[in-house]
C-alpha atoms as a PDB file:
ATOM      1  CA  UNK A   1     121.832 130.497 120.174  1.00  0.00           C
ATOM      2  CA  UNK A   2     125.229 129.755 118.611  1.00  0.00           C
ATOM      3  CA  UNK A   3     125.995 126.404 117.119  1.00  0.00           C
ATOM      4  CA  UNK A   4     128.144 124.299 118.720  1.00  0.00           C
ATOM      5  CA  UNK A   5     130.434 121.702 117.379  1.00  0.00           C
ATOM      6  CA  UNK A   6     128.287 119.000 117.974  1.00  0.00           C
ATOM      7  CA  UNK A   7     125.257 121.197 116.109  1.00  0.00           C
ATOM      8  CA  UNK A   8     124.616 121.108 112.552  1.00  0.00           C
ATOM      9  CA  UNK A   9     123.592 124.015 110.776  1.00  0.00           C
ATOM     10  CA  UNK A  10     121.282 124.198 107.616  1.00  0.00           C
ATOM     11  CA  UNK A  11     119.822 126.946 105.336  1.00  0.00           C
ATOM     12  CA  UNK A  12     116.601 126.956 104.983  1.00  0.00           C
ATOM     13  CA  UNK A  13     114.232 129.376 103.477  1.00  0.00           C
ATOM     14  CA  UNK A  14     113.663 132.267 106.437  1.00  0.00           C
ATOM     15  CA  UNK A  15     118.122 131.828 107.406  1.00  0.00           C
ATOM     16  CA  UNK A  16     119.749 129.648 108.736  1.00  0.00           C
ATOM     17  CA  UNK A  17     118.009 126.652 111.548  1.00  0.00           C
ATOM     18  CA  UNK A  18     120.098 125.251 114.381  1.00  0.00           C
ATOM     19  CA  UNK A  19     119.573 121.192 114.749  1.00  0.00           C
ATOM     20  CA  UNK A  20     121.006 120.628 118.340  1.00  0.00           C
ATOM     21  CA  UNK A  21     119.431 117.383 118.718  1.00  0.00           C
ATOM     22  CA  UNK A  22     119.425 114.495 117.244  1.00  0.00           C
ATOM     23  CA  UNK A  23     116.047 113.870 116.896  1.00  0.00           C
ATOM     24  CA  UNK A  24     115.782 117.069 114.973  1.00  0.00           C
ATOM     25  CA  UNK A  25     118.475 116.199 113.041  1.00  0.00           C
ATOM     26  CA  UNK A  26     116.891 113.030 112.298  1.00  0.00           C
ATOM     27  CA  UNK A  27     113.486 114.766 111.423  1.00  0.00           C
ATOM     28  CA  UNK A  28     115.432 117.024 109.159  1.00  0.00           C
ATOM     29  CA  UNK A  29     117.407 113.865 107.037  1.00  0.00           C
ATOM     30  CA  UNK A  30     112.815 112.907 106.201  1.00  0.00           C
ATOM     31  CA  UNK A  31     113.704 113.831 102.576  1.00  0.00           C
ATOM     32  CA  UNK A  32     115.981 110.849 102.423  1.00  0.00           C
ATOM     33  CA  UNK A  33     115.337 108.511 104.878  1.00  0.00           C
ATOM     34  CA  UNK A  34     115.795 105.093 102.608  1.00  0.00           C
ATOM     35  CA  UNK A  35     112.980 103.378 105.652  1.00  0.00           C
ATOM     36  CA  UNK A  36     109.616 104.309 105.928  1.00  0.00           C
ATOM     37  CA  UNK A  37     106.864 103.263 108.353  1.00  0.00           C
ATOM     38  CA  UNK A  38     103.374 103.867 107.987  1.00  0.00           C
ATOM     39  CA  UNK A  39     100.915 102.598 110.866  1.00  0.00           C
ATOM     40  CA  UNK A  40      97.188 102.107 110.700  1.00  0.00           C
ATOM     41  CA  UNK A  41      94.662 101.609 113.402  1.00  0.00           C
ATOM     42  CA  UNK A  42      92.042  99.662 111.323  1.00  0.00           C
ATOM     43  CA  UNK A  43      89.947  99.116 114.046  1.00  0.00           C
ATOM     44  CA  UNK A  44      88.977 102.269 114.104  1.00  0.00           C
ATOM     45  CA  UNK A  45      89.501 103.025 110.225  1.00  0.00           C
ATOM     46  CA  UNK A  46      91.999 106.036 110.836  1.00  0.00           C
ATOM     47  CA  UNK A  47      95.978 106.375 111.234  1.00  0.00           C
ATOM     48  CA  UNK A  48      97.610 106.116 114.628  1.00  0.00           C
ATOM     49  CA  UNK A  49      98.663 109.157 115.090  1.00  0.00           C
ATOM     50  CA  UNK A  50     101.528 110.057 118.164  1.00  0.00           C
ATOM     51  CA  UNK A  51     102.502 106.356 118.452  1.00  0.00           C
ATOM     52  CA  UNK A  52     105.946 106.190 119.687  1.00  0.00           C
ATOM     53  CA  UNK A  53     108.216 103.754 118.094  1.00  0.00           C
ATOM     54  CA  UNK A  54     112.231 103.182 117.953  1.00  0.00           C
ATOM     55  CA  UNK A  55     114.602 101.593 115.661  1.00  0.00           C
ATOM     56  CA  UNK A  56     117.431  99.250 116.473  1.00  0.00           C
ATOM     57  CA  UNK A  57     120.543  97.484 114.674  1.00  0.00           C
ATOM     58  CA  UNK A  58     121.603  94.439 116.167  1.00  0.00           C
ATOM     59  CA  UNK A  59     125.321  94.471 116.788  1.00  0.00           C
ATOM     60  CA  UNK A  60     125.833  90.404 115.520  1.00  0.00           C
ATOM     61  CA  UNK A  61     129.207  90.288 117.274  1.00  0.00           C
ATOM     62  CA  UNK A  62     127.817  91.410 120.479  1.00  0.00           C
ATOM     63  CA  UNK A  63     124.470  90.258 119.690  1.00  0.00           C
ATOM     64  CA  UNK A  64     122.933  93.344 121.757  1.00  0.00           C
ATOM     65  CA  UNK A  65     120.724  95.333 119.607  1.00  0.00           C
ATOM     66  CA  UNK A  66     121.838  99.129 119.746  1.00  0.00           C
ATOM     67  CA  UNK A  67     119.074 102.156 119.162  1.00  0.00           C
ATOM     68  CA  UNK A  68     119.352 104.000 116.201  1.00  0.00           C
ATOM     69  CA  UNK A  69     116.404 106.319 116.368  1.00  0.00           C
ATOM     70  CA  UNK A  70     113.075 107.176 118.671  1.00  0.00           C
ATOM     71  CA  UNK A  71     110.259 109.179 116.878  1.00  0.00           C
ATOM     72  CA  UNK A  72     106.439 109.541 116.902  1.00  0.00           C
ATOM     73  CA  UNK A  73     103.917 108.847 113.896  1.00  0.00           C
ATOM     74  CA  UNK A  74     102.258 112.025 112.906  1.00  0.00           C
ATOM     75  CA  UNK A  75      98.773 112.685 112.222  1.00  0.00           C
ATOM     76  CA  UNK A  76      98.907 110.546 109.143  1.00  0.00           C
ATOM     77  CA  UNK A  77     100.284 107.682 111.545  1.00  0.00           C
ATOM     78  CA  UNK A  78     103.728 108.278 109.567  1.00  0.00           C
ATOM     79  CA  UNK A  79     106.908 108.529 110.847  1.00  0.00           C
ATOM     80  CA  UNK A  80     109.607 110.598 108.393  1.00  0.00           C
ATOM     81  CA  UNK A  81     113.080 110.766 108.695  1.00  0.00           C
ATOM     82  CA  UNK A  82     113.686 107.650 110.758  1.00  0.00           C
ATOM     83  CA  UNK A  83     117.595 106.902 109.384  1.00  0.00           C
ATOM     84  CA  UNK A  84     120.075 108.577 106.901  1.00  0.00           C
ATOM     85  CA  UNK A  85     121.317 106.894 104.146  1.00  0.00           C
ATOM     86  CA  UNK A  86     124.910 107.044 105.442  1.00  0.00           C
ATOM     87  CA  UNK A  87     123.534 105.493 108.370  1.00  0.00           C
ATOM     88  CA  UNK A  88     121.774 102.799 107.272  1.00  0.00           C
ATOM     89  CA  UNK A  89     124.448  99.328 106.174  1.00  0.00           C
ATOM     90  CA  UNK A  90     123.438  96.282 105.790  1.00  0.00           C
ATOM     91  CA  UNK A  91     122.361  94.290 108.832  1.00  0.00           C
ATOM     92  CA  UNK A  92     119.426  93.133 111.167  1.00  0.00           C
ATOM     93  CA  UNK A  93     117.041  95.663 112.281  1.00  0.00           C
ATOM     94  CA  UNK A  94     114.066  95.994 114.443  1.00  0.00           C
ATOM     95  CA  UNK A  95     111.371  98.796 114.816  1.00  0.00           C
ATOM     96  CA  UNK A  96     109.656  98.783 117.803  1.00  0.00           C
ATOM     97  CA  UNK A  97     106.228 100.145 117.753  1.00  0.00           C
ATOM     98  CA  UNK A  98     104.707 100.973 121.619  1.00  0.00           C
ATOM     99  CA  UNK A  99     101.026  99.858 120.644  1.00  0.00           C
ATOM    100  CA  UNK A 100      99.823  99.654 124.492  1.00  0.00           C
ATOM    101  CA  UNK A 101     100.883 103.064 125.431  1.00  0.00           C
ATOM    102  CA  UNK A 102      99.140 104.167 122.177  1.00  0.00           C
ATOM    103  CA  UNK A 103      96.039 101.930 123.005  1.00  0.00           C
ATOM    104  CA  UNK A 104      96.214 103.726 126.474  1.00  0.00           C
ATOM    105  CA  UNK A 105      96.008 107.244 125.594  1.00  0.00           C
ATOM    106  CA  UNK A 106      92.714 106.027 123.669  1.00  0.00           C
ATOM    107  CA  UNK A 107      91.202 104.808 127.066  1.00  0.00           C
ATOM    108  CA  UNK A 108      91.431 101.523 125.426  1.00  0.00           C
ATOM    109  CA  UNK A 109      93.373  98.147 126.193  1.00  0.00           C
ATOM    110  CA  UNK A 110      95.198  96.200 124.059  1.00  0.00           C
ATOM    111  CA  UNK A 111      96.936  92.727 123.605  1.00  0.00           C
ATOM    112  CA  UNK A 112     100.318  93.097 122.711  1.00  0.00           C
ATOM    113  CA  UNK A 113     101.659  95.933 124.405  1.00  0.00           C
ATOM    114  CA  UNK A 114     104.587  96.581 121.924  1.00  0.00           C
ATOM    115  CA  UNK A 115     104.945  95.188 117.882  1.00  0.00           C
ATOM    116  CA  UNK A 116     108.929  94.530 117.121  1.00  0.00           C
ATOM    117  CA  UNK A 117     109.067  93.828 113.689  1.00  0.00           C
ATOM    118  CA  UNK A 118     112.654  92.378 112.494  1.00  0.00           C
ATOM    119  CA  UNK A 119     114.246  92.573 108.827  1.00  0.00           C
ATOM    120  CA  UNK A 120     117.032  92.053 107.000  1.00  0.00           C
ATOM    121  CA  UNK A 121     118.921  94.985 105.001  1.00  0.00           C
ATOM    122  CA  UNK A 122     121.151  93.198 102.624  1.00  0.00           C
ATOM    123  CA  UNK A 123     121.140  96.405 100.120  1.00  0.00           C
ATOM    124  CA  UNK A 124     120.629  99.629 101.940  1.00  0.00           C
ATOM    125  CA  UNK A 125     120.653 101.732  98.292  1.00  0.00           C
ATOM    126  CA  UNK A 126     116.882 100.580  98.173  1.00  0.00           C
ATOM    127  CA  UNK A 127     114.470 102.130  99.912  1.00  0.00           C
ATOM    128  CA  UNK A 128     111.778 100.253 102.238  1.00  0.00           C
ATOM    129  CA  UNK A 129     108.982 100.673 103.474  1.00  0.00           C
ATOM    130  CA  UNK A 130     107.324  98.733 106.763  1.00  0.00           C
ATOM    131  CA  UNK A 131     103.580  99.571 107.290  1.00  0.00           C
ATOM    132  CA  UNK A 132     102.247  98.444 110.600  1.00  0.00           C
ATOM    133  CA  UNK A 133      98.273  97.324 110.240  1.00  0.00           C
ATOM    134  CA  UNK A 134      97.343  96.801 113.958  1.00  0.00           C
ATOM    135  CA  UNK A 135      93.805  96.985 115.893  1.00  0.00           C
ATOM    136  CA  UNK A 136      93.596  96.446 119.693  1.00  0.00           C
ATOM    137  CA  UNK A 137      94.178  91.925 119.099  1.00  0.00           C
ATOM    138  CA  UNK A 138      95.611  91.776 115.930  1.00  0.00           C
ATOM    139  CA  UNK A 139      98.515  93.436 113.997  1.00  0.00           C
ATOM    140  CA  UNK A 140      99.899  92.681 110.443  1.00  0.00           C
ATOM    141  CA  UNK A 141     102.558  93.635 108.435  1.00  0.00           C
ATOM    142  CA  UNK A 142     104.785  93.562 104.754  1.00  0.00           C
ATOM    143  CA  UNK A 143     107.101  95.410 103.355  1.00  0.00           C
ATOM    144  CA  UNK A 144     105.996  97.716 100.925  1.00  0.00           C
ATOM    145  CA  UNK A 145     106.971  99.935  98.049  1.00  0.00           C
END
């Protein structure tokens, strides 16, 4: 497969990797994502692995709120690489965590079928971290280190 002008090309230790999406491209930028999300199932003691979740910038003149990424926690219920750093300005933002579906694939039911958690980025040169703490009727969160 030949890049494309829309592809990005890296080097990598066995050549060169095509990143024709951009979810892979996203997954790539992991290194130096400046936001971080770590989710927990603590009702079961063990992270949620292969939740789906999405971040979103809210456009304040429009006030629409505009997707910036999808992704899915990993087996360690993390979720790398969800923004650049040259993407990432200051502004409202929302990550939207699909808890039911996640509940779901369990064979369990849930609550709150979704989690949006909303924050302010007033200096996007620090990084952040948002754990989600959640169990089938409750969820918690902060904004870690």
């Amino acid at each position: 497969m030949k890049p494309t002008e829309t592809e990005d090309v890296t080097e990598g230790p066995t050549g060169k990797v095509h990143l024709s999406t951009p979810v892979q491209q996203i997954m790539a930028a992991a290194e130096s994502s400046p936001l971080t999300t770590h989710v927990l199932n603590t009702g079961d003691g063990v992270p949620a692995a292969r939740m789906a979740l999405s971040l979103h910038q809210l456009d304040s003149k429009q006030m629409i709120w505009n997707m910036m990424s999808v992704g899915t926690t990993n087996e360690d219920g993390r979720c790398p690489g969800l923004i650049s750093r040259q993407a990432f300005t200051p502004g409202m933002y929302k990550l939207r965590f699909e808890t039911g579906s996640y509940w779901e694939t369990l064979g369990q039911t849930c609550f709150y079928p979704y989690v949006e958690v909303v924050f302010t980025i007033s200096d996007p040169d620090q990084r952040f971290h948002i754990p989600l703490l959640m169990s089938r009727f409750s969820y918690s969160t902060y904004r870690g280190s």
